[in-house]
C-alpha atoms as a PDB file:
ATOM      1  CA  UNK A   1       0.000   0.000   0.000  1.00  0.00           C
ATOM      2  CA  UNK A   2       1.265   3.553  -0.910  1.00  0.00           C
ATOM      3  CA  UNK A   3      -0.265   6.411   0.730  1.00  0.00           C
ATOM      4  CA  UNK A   4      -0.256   9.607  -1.097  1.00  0.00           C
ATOM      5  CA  UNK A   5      -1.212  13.078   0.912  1.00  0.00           C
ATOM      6  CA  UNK A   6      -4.268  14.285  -1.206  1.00  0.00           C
ATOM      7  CA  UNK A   7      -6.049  17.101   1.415  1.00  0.00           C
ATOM      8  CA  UNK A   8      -4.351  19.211   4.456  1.00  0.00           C
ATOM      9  CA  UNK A   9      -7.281  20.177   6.806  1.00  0.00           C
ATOM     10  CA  UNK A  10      -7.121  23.870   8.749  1.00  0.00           C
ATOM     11  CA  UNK A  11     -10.425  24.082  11.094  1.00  0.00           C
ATOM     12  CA  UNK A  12     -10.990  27.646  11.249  1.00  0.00           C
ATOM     13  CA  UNK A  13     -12.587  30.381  12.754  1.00  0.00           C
ATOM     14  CA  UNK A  14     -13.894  32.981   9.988  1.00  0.00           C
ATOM     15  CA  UNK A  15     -14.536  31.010   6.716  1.00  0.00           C
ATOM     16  CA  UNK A  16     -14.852  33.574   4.926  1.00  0.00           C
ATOM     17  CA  UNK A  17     -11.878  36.119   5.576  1.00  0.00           C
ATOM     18  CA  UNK A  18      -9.804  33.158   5.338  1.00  0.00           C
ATOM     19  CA  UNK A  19     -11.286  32.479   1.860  1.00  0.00           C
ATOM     20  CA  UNK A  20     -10.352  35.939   0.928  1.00  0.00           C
ATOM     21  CA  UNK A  21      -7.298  35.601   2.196  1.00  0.00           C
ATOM     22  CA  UNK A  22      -6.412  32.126   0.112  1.00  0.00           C
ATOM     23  CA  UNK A  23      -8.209  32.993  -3.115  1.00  0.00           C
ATOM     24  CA  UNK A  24      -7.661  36.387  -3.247  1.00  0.00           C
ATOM     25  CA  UNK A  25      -4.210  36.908  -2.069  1.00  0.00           C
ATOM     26  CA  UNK A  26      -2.576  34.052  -2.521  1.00  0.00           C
ATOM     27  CA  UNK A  27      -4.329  32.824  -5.690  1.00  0.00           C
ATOM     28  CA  UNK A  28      -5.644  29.594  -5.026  1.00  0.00           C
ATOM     29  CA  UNK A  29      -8.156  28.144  -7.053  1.00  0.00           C
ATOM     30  CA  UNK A  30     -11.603  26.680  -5.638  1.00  0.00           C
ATOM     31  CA  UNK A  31     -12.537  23.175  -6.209  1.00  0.00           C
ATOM     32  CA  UNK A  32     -15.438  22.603  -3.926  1.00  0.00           C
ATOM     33  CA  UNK A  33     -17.539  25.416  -1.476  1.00  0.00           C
ATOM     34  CA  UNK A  34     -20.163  24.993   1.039  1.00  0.00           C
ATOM     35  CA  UNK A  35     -20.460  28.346   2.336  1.00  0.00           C
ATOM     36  CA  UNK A  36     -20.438  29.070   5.861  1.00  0.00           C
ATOM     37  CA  UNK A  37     -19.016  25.387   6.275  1.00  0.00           C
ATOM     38  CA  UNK A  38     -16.326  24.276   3.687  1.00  0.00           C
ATOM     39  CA  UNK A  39     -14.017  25.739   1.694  1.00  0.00           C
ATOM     40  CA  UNK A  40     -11.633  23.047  -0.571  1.00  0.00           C
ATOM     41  CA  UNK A  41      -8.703  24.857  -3.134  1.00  0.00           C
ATOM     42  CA  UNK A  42      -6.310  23.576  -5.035  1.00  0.00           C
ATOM     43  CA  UNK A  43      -2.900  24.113  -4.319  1.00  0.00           C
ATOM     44  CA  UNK A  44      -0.427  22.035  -6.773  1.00  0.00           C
ATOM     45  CA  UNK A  45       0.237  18.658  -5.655  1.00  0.00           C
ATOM     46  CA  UNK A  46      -2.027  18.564  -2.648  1.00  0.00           C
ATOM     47  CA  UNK A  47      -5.392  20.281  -1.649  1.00  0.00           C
ATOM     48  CA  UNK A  48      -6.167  22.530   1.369  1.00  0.00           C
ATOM     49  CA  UNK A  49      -9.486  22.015   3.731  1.00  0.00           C
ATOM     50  CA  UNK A  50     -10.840  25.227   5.081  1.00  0.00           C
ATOM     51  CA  UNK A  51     -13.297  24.141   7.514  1.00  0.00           C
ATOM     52  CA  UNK A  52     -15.354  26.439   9.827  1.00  0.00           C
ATOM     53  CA  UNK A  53     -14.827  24.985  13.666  1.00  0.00           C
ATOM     54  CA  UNK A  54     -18.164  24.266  14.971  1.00  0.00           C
ATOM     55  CA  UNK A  55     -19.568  26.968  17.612  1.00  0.00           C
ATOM     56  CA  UNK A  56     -18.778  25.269  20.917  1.00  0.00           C
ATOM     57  CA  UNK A  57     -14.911  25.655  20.170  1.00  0.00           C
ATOM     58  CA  UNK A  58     -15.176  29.188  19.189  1.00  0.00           C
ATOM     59  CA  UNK A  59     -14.499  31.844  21.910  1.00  0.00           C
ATOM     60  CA  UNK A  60     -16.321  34.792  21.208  1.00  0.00           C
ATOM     61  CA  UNK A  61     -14.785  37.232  23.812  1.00  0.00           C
ATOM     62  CA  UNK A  62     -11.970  38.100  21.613  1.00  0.00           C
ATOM     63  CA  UNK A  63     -12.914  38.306  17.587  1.00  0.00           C
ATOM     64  CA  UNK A  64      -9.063  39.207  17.085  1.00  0.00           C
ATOM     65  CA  UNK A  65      -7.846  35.572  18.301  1.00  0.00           C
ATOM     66  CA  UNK A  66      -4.757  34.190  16.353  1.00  0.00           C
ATOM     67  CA  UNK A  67      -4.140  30.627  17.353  1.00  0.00           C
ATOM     68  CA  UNK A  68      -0.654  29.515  18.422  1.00  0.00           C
ATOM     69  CA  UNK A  69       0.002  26.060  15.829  1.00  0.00           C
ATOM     70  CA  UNK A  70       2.675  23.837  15.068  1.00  0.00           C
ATOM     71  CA  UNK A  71       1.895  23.305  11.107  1.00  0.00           C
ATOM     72  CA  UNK A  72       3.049  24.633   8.588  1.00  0.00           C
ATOM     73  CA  UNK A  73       2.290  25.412   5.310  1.00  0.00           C
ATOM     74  CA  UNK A  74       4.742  25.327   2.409  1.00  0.00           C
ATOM     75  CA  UNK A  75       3.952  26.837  -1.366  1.00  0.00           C
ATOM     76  CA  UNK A  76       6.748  26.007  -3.660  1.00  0.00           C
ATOM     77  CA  UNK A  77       6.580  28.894  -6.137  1.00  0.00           C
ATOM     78  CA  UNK A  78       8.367  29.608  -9.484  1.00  0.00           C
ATOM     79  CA  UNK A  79       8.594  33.083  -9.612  1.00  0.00           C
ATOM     80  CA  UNK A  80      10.724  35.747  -8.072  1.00  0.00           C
ATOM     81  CA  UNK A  81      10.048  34.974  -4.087  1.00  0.00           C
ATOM     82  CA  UNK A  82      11.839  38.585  -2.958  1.00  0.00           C
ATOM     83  CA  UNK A  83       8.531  40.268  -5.610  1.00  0.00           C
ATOM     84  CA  UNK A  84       5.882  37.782  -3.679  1.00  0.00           C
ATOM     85  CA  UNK A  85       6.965  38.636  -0.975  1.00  0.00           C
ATOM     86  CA  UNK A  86       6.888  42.673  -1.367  1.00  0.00           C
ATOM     87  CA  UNK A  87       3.364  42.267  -2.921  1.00  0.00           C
ATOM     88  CA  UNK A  88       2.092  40.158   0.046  1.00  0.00           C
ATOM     89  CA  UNK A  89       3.967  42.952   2.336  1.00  0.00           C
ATOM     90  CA  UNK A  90       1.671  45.581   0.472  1.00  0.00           C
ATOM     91  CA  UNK A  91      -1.389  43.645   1.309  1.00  0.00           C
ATOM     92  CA  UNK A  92      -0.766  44.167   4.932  1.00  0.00           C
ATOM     93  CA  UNK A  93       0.105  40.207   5.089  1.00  0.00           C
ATOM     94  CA  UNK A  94       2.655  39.372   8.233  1.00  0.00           C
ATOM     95  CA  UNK A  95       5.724  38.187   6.513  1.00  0.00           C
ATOM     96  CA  UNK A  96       9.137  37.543   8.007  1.00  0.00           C
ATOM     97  CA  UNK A  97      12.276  38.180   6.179  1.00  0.00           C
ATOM     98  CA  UNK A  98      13.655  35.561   2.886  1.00  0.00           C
ATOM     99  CA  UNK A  99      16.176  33.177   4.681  1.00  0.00           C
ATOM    100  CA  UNK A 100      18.754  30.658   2.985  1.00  0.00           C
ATOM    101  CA  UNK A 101      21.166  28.287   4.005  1.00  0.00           C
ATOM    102  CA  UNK A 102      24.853  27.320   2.590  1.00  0.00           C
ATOM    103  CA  UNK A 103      24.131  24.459   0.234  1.00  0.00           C
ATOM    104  CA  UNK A 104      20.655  24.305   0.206  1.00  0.00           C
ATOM    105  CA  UNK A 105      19.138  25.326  -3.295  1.00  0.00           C
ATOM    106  CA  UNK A 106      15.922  27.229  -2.173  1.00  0.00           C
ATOM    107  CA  UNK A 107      15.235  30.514  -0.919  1.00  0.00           C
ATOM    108  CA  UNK A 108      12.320  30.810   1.710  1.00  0.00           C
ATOM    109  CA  UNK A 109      10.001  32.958   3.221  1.00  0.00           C
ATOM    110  CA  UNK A 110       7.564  32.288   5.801  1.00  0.00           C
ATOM    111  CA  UNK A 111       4.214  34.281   6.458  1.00  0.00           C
ATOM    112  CA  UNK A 112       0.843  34.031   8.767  1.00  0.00           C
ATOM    113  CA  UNK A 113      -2.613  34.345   7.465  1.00  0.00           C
ATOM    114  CA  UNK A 114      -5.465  36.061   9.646  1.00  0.00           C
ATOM    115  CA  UNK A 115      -6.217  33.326  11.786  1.00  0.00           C
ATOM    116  CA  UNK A 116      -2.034  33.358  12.588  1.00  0.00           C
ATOM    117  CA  UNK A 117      -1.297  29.909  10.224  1.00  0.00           C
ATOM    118  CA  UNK A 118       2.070  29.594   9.596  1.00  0.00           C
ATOM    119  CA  UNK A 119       2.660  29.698   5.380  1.00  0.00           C
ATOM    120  CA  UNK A 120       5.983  29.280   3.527  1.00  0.00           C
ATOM    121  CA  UNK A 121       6.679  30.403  -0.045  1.00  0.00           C
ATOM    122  CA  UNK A 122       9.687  28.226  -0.996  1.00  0.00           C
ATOM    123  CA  UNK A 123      11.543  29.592  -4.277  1.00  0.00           C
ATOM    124  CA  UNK A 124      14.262  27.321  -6.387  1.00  0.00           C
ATOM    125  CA  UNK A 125      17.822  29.559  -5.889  1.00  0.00           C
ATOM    126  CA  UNK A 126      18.678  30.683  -9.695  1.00  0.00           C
ATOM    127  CA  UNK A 127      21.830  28.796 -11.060  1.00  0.00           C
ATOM    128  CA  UNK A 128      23.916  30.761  -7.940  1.00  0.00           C
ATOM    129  CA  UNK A 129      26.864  29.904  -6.379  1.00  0.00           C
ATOM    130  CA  UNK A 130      26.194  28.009  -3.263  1.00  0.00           C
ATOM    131  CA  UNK A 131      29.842  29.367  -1.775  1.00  0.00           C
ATOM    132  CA  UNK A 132      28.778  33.123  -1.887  1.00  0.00           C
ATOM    133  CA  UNK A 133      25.977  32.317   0.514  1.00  0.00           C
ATOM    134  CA  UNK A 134      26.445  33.122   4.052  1.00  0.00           C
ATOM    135  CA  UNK A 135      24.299  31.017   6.696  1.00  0.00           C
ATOM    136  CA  UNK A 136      20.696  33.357   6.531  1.00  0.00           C
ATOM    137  CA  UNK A 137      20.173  36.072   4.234  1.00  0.00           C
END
C-alpha cells in the first residue's frame, strides 16, 4: 500500500476572511464550497481544507484571536520569491524576512494568514553559487 497526501485540513474560525485571504491573495483556485461550512482549493500537488470549527470551540470574547500552531504550510513557487513577498507585504500580510542556508538550493520565506497559520513560499535559488551564501540572508 502507498499512501499519497491528497487534502491538508485547517479548522478555522472565519470562513470567509480566510477564503479571501487564500483565493484572493494568494491565488488559489476553488474546487469545492459549502459556504459558511467548507471551503476546498487547489494548491499544486495537494489540496487545502478550510473548515469552519463548529460553535462550541469558538471563543467569542476576543474576535481578534490568532491561534498559536505547530503546522506549517509550504507553497513552492516559481517566480521571483523577494517580488511575492513585497506584494504580500503591500497587502498588509505578516511576513518575516527571505532566509537561505549554505548548500541548500531554495530561498524561503515564511508568512501568517489572519487566523495566525504559519505559510511558507519556498523559491528554487537561480543557477547561484552556493559558496557566496552566508548562513541566513
Amino acid at each position: 500500500m502507498t499512501l499519497k497526501l491528497d487534502t491538508i485540513i485547517i479548522f478555522v474560525k472565519d470562513l470567509e476572511s480566510l477564503k479571501d485571504f487564500y483565493v484572493d491573495v494568494l491565488g488559489l483556485e476553488i474546487l469545492e464550497e459549502t459556504p459558511s461550512q467548507w471551503l476546498l482549493l487547489s494548491a499544486g500537488g495537494c489540496n487545502l481544507g478550510l473548515h469552519q470549527i463548529g460553535e462550541a470551540y469558538l471563543d467569542e470574547s476576543n474576535e481578534d484571536t490568532t491561534y498559536e500552531t505547530n503546522t506549517k504550510i509550504v507553497f513552492e513557487i516559481d517566480g521571483d520569491i523577494h517580488v511575492l513577498r513585497n506584494d504580500l507585504l503591500s497587502k498588509n500580510v505578516l511576513m518575516q524576512e527571505i532566509m537561505t542556508w549554505d548548500n541548500y538550493p531554495y530561498i524561503l520565506c515564511d508568512g501568517q494568514d489572519l487566523e495566525g497559520n504559519i505559510f511558507q513560499l519556498k523559491a528554487k535559488r537561480c543557477s547561484y553559487n552556493f559558496s557566496n551564501f552566508n548562513s541566513i540572508h
